[in-house]
Protein backbone atom coordinates (compact mmCIF):
# COMPACT_ATOMS: atom_id res chain seq x y z
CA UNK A 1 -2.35 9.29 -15.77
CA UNK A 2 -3.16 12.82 -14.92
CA UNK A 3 -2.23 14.55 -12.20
CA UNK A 4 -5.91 13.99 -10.37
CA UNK A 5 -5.67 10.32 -11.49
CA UNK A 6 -2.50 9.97 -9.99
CA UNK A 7 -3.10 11.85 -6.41
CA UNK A 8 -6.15 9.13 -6.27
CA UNK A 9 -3.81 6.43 -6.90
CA UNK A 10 -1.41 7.59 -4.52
CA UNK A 11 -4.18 8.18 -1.37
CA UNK A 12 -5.37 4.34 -2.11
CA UNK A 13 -1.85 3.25 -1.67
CA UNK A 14 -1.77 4.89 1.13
CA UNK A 15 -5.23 3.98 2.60
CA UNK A 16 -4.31 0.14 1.64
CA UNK A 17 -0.77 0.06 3.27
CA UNK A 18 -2.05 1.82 6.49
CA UNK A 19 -4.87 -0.85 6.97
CA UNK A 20 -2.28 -3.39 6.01
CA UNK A 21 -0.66 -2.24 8.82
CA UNK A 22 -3.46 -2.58 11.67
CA UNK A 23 -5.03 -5.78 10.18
CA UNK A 24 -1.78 -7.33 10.59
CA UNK A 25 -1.36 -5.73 14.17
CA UNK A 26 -4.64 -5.80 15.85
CA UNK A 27 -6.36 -8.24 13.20
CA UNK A 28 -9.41 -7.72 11.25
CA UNK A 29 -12.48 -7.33 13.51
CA UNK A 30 -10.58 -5.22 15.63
CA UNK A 31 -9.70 -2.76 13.46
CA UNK A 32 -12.02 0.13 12.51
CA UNK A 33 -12.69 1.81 10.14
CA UNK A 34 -12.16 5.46 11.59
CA UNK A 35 -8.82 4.10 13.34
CA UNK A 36 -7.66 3.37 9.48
CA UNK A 37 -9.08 7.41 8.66
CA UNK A 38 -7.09 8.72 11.23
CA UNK A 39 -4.04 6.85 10.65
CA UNK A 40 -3.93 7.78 7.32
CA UNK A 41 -4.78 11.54 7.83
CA UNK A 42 -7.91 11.62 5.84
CA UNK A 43 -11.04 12.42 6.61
CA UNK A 44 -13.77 9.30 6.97
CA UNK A 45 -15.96 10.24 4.51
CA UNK A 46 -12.79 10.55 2.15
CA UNK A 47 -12.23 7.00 3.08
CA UNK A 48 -15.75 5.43 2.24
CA UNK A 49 -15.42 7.23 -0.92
CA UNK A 50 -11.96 4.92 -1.91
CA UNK A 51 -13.57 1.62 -0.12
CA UNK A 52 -17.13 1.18 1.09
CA UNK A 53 -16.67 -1.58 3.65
CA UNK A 54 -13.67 -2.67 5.77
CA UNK A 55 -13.57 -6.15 4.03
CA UNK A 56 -12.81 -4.40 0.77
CA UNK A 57 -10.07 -2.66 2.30
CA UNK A 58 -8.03 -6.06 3.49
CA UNK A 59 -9.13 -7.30 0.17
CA UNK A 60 -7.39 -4.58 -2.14
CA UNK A 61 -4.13 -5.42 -3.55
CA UNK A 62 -5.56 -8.99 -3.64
CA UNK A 63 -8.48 -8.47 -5.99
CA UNK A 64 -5.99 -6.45 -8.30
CA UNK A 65 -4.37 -9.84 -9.23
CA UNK A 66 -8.40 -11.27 -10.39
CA UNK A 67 -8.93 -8.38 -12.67
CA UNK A 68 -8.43 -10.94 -15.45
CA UNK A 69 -11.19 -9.46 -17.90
CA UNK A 70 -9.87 -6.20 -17.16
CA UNK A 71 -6.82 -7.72 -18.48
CA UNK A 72 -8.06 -9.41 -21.72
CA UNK A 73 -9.73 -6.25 -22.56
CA UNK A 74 -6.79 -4.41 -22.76
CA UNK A 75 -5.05 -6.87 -25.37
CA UNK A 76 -5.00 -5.90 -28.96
CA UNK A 77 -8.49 -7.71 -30.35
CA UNK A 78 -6.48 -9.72 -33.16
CA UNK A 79 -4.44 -11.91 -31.17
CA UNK A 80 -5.37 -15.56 -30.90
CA UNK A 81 -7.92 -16.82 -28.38
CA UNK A 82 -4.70 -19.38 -26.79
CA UNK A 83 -1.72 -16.76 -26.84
CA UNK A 84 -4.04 -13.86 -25.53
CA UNK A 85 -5.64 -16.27 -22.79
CA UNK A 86 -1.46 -17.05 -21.73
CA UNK A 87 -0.67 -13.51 -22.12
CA UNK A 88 -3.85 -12.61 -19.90
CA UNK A 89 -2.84 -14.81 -17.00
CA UNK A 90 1.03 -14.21 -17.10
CA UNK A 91 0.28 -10.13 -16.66
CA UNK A 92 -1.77 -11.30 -13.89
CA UNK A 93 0.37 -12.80 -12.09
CA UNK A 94 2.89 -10.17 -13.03
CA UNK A 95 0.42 -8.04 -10.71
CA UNK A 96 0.64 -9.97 -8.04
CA UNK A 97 2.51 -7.80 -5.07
CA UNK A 98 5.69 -9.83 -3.19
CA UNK A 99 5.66 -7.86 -0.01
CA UNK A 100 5.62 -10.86 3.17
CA UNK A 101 2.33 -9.22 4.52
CA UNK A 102 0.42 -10.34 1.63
CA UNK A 103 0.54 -13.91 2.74
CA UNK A 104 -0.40 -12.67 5.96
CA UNK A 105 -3.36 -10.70 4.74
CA UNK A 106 -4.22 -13.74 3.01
CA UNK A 107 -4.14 -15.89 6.34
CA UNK A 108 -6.60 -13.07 8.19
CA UNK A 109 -8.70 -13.02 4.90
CA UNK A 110 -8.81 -16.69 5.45
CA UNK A 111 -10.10 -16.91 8.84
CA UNK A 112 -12.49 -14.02 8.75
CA UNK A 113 -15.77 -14.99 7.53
CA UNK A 114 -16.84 -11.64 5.82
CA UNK A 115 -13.63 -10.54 3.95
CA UNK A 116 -13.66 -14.53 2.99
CA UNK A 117 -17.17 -14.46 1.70
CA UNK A 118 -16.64 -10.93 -0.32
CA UNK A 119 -13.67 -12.71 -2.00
CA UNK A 120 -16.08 -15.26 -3.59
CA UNK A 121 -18.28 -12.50 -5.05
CA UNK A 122 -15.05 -10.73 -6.38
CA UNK A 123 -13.84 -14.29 -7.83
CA UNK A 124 -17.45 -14.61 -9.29
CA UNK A 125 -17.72 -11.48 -10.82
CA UNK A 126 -14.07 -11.71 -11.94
CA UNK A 127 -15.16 -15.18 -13.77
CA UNK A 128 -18.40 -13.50 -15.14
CA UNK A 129 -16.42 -10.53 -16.68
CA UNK A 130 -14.03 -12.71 -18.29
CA UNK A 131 -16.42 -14.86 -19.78
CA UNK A 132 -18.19 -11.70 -21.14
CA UNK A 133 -14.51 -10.32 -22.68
CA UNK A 134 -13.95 -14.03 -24.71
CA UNK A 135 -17.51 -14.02 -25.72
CA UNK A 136 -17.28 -11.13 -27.67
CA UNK A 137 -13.72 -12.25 -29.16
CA UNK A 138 -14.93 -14.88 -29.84
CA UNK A 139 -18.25 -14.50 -31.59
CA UNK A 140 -20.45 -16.33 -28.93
CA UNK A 141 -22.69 -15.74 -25.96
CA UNK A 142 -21.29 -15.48 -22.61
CA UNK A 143 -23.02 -18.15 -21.65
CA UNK A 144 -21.93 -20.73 -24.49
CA UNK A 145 -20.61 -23.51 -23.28
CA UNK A 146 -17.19 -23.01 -25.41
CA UNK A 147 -17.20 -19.71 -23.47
CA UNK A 148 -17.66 -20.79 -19.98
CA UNK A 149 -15.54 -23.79 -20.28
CA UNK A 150 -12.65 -22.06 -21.88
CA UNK A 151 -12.51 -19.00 -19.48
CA UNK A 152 -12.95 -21.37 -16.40
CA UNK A 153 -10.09 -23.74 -17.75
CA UNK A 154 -7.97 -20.55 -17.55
CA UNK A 155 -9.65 -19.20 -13.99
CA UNK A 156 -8.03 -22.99 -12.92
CA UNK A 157 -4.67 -22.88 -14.40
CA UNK A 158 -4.70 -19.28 -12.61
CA UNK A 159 -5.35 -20.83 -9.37
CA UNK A 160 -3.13 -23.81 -9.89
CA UNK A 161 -0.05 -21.64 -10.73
CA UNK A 162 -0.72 -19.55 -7.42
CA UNK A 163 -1.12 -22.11 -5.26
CA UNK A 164 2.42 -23.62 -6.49
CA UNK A 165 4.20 -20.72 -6.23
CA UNK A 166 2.44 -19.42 -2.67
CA UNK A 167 3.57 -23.18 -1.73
CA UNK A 168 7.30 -23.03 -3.02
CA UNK A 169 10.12 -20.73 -1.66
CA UNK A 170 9.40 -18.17 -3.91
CA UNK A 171 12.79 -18.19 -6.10
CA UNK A 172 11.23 -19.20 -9.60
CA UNK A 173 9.22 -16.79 -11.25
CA UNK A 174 5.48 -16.93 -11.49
CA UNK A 175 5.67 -16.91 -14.92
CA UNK A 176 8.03 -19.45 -15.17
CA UNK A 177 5.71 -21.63 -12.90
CA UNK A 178 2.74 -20.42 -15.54
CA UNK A 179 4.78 -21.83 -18.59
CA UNK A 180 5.50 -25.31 -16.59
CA UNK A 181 1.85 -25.85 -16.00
CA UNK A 182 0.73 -25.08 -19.42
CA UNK A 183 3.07 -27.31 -21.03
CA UNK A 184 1.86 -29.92 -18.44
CA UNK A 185 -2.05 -29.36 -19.40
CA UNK A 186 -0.60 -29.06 -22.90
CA UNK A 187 0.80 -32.57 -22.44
CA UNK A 188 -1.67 -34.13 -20.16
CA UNK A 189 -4.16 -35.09 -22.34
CA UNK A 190 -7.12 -34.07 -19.81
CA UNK A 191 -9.68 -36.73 -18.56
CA UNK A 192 -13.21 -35.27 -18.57
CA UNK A 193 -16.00 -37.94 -17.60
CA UNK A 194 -17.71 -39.73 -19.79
CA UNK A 195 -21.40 -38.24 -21.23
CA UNK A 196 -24.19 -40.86 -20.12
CA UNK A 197 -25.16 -42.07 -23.81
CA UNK A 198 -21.45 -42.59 -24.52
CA UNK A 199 -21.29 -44.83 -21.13
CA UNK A 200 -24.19 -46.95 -22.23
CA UNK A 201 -22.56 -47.94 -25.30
CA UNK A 202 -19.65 -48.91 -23.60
């Protein structure tokens, strides 16, 4: 990065670790978005220009981890549709920050309705962006039913793989958890229900 490029990416640390820090002490409708401004020593306006809205400030370092067409875009175009899907999800959840107040951003996020609703449209548009990336790899519309289903199989294994590490103690890697569950699904041999002409043969 350049030197402007990285003084941006230094303030938003900065802006994001400060409203870490009064989220987590006076929680999130109590906190302002001026008291963030002045605790971070930059002007308001400065601050709407990094993060519109308050709910995308307690949402930061978790939407970095969601960026997964982001990710895919940045692989090299001729690697296979499985290994670059794998490689995808494992840098994503290489992103994901350890720090102890992230689960307890993800508790407030949790029990505010706002933040929680604005993490649906960033999951949505995370899933919508994906799709678009493995359409174009792939040869196919966005909307193609190979498309949707394969990049929402992935969006899942994502989420399963978070929610057993989040649940464990932490010790075993992410990706380590990534490569159990994949050999699982690889091994599973996935039920899917049955199409209605197939069930009236039956």
């Amino acid at each position: 990065m350049g030197l402007r490029e990285t003084k941006a990416a230094r303030t938003r640390d900065q802006i994001l670790d400060v409203a870490a820090e009064l989220f987590l002490a006076q929680g999130y409708d109590e906190t302002t978005m001026e008291q963030i401004a002045e605790r971070a020593e930059i002007a308001p306006s400065t601050l709407y220009r990094y993060f519109p809205s308050k709910d995308l400030l307690i949402l930061g370092r978790l939407t970095e981890t969601l960026q997964l067409g982001a990710v895919l875009r940045a692989r090299p175009d001729d690697e296979p549709i499985p290994q670059v899907l794998a490689a995808t999800l494992k840098a994503a959840l290489d992103s994901v920050h350890d720090e102890p107040r992230f689960s307890a951003l993800r508790h407030i996020i949790d029990i505010s309705p706002v933040p929680r609703a604005r993490l649906w449209d960033v999951f949505m548009q995370s899933r919508a962006e994906l799709e678009a990336e493995l359409g174009r790899r792939m040869g196919l519309p966005e909307d193609d039913l190979h498309v949707q289903l394969t990049a929402r199989t992935a969006i899942t294994i994502f989420e399963i793989v978070a929610e057993r590490w989040w649940a464990g103690d932490h010790s075993t890697p992410r990706t380590a958890v990534l490569d159990e569950v994949l050999a699982a699904v690889d091994a599973a041999g996935i039920v899917l229900p049955a199409a209605q002409r197939r069930l009236a043969r039956a």
